[in-house]
N, C-alpha and C. Protein backbone atom coordinates (compact mmCIF):
# COMPACT_ATOMS: atom_id res chain seq x y z
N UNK A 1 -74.79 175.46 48.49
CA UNK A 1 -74.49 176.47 49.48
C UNK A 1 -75.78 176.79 50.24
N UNK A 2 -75.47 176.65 51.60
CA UNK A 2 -77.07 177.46 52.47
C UNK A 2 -76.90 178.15 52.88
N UNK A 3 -76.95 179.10 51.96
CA UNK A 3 -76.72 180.30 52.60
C UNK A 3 -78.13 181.62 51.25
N UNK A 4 -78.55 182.04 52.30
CA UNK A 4 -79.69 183.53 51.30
C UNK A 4 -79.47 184.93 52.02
N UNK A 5 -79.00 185.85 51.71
CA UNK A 5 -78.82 187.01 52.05
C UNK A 5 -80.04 187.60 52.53
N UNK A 6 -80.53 187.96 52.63
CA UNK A 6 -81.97 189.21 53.65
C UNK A 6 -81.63 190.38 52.80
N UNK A 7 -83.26 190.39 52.40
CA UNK A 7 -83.30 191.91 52.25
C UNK A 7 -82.82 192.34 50.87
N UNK A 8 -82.09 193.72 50.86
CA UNK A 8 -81.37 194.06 49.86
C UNK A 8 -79.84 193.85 49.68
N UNK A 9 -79.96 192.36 50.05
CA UNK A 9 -78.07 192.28 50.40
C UNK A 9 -78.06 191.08 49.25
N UNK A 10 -76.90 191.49 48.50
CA UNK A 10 -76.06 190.36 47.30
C UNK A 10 -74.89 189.69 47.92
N UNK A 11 -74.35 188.27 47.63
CA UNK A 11 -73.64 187.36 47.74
C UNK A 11 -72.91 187.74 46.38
N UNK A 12 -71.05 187.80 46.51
CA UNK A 12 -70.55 188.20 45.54
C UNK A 12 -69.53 187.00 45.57
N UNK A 13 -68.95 186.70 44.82
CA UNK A 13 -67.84 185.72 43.89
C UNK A 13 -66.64 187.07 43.28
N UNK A 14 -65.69 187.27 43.88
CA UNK A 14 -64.66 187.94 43.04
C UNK A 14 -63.87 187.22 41.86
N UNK A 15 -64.11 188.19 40.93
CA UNK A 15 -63.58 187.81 39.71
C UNK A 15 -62.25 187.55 39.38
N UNK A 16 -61.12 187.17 39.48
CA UNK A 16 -59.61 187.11 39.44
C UNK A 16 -59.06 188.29 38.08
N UNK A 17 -58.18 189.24 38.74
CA UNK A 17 -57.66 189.99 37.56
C UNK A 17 -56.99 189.38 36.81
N UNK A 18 -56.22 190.11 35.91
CA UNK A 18 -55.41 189.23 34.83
C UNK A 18 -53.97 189.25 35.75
N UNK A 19 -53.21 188.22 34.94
CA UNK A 19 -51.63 188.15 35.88
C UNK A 19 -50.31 188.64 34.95
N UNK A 20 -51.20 189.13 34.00
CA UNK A 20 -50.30 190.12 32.80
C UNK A 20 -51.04 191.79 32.23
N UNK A 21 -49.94 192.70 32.18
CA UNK A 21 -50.72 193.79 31.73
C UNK A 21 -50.86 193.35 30.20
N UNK A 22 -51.19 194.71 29.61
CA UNK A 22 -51.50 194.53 28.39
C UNK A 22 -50.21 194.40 27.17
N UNK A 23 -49.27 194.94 27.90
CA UNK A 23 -47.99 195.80 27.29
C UNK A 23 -47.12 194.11 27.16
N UNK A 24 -47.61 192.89 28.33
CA UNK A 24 -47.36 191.47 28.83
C UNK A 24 -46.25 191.73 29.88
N UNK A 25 -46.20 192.20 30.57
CA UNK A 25 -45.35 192.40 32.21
C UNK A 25 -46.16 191.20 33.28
N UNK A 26 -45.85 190.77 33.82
CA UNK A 26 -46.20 189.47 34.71
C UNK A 26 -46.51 190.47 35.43
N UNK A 27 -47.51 190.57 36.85
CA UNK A 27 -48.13 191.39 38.03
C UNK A 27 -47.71 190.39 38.84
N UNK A 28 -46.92 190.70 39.64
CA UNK A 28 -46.14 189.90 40.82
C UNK A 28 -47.74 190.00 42.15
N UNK A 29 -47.54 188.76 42.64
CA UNK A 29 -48.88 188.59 43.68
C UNK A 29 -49.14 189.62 44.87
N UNK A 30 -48.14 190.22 45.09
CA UNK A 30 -47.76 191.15 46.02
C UNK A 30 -48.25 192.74 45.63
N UNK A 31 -48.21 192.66 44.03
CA UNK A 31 -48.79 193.93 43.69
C UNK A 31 -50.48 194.12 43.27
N UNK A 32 -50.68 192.93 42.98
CA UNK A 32 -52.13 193.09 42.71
C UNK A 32 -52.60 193.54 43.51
N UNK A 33 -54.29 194.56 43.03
CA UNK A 33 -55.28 194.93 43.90
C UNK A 33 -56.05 193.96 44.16
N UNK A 34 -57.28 193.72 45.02
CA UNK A 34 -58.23 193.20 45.02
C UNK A 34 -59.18 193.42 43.85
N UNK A 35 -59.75 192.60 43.09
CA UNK A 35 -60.20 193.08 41.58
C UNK A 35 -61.79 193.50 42.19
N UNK A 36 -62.52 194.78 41.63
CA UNK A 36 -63.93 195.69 41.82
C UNK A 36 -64.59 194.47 40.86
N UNK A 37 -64.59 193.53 40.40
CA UNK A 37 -65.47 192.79 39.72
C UNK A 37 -66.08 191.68 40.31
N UNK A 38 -67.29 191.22 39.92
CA UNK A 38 -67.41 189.60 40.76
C UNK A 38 -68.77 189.22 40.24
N UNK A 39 -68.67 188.09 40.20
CA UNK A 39 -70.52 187.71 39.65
C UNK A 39 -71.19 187.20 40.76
N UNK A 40 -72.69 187.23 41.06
CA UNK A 40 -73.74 187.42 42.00
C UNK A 40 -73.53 185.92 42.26
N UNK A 41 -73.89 185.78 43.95
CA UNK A 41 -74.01 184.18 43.99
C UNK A 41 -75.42 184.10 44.46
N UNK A 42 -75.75 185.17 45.07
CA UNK A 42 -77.06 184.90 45.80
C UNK A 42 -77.45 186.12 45.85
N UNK A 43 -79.19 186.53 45.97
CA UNK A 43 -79.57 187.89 46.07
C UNK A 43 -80.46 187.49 47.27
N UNK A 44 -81.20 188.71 48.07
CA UNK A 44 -81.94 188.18 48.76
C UNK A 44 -83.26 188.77 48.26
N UNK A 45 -84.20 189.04 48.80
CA UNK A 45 -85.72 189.01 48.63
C UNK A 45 -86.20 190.47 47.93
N UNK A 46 -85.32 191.62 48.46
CA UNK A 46 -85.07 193.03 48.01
C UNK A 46 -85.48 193.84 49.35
N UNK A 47 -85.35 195.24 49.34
CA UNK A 47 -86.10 195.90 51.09
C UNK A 47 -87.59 195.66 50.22
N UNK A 48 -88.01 196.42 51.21
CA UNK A 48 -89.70 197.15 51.59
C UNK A 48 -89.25 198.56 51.22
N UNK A 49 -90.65 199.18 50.89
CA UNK A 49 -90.63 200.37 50.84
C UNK A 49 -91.58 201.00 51.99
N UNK A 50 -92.18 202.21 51.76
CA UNK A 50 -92.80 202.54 53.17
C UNK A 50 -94.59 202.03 53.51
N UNK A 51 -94.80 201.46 52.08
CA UNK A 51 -96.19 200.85 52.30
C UNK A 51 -95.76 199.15 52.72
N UNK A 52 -94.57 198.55 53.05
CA UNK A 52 -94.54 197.51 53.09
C UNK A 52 -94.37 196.80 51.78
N UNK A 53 -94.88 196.71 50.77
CA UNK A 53 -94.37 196.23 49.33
C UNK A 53 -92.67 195.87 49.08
N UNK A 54 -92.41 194.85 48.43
CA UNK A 54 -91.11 194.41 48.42
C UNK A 54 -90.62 195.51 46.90
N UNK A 55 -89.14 196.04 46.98
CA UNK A 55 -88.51 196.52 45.82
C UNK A 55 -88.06 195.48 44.87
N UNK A 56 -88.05 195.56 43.91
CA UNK A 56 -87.58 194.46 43.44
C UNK A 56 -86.49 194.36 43.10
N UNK A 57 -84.75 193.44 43.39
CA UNK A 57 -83.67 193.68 43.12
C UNK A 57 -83.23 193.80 41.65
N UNK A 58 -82.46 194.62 41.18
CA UNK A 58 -81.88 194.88 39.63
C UNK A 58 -80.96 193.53 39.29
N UNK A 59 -79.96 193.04 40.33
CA UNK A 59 -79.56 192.21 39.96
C UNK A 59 -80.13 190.50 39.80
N UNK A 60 -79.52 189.84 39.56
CA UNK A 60 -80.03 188.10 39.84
C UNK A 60 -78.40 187.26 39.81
N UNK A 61 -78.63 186.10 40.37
CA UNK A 61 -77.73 185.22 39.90
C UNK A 61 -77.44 184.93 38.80
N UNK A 62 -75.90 185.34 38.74
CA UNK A 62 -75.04 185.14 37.44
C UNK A 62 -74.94 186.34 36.86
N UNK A 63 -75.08 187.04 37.61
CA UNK A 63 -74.70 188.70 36.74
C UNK A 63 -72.99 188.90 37.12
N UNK A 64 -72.38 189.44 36.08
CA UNK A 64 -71.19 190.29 36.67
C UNK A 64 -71.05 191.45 36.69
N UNK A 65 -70.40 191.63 38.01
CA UNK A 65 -70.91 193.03 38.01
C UNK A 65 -69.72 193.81 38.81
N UNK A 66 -69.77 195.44 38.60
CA UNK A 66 -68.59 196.00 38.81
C UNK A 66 -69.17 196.81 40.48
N UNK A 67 -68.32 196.81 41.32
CA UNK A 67 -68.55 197.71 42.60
C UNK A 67 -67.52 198.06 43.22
N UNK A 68 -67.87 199.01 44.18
CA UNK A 68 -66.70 199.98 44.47
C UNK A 68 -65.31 199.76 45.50
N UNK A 69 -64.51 199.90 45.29
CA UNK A 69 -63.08 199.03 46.03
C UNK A 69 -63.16 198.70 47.67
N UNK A 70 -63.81 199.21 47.85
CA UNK A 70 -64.30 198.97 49.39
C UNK A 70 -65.47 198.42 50.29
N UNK A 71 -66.23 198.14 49.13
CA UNK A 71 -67.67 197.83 49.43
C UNK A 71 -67.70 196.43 49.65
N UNK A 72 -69.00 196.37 50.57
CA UNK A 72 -68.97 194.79 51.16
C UNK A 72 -68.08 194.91 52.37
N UNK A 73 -68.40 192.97 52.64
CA UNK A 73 -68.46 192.36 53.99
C UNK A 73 -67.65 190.88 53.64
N UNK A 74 -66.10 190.99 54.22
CA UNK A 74 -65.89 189.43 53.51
C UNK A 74 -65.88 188.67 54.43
N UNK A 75 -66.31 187.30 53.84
CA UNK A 75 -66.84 186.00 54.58
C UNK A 75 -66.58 184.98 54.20
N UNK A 76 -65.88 184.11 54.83
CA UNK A 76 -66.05 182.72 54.90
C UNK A 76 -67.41 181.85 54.74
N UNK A 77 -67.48 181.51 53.73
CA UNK A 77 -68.91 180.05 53.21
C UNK A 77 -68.65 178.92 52.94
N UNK A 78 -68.51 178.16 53.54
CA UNK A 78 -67.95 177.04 52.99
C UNK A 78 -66.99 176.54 52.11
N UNK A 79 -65.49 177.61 52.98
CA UNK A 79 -64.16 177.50 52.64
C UNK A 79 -63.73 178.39 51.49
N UNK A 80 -64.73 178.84 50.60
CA UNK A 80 -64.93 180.39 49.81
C UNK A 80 -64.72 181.45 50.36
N UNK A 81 -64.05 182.31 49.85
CA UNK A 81 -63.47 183.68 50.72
C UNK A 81 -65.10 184.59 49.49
N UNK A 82 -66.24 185.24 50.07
CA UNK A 82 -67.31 185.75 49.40
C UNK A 82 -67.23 187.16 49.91
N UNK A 83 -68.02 187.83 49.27
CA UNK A 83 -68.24 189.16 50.06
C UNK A 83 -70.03 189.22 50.32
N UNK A 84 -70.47 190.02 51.19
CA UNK A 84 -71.78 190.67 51.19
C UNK A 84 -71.61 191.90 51.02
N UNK A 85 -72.41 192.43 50.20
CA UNK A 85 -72.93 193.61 49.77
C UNK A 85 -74.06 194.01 49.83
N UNK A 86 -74.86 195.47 49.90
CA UNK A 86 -75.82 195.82 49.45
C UNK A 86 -76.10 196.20 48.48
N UNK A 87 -77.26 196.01 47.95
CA UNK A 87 -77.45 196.26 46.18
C UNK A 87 -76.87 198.06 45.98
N UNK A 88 -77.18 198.57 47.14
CA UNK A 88 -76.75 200.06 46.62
C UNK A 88 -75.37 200.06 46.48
N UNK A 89 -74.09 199.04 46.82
CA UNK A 89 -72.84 199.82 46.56
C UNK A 89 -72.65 198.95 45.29
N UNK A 90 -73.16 198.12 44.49
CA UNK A 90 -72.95 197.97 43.02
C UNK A 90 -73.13 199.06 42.04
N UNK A 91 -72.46 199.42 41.13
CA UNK A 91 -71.96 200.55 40.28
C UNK A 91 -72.97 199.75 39.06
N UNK A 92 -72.77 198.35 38.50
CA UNK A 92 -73.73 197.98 37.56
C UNK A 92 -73.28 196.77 37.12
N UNK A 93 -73.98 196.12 36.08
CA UNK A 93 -73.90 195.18 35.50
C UNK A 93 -72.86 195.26 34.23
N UNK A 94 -72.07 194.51 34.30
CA UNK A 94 -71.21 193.92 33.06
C UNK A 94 -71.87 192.86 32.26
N UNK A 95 -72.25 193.68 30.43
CA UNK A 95 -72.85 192.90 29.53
C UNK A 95 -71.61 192.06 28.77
């Protein structure tokens, strides 16, 4: 993929929910949400702060991680439906 985000912006991969509850009811395609999960594809360099110095990003490639139902930018990458995000609307890392 050529593609590097700028800055404090993450490249996300959505995670697929399950297609059964727990109780085992099938989730018809029509009802699913968009799933808040996804693991990192790309980070970029991190911002600056006000002396110029780079922040350094919390995340890296291959993290999964949970963020908020609305957050991000979705995009087409090379036939991948991805999102962009900024590191601030990630909620955190899934261990």
């Amino acid at each position: 993929m050529a593609f590097t985000p700028l800055h404090d912006r993450v490249l996300v991969r959505r995670v697929e929910s399950d297609e059964k509850t727990a109780g085992g009811l099938i989730i018809p395609e029509s009802a699913k949400e968009k799933p808040a999960e996804g693991q990192v594809v790309a980070v970029g360099a991190g911002a600056r702060d006000e002396d110029g110095d780079r922040i350094d990003m919390d995340v890296k490639e291959g993290d999964k991680i949970l963020f908020g139902k609305w957050s991000g930018t979705e995009v087409t990458i090379d036939g991948e439906e991805l999102l962009i995000m900024k590191e601030s609307d990630i909620m955190g890392i899934i261990a």
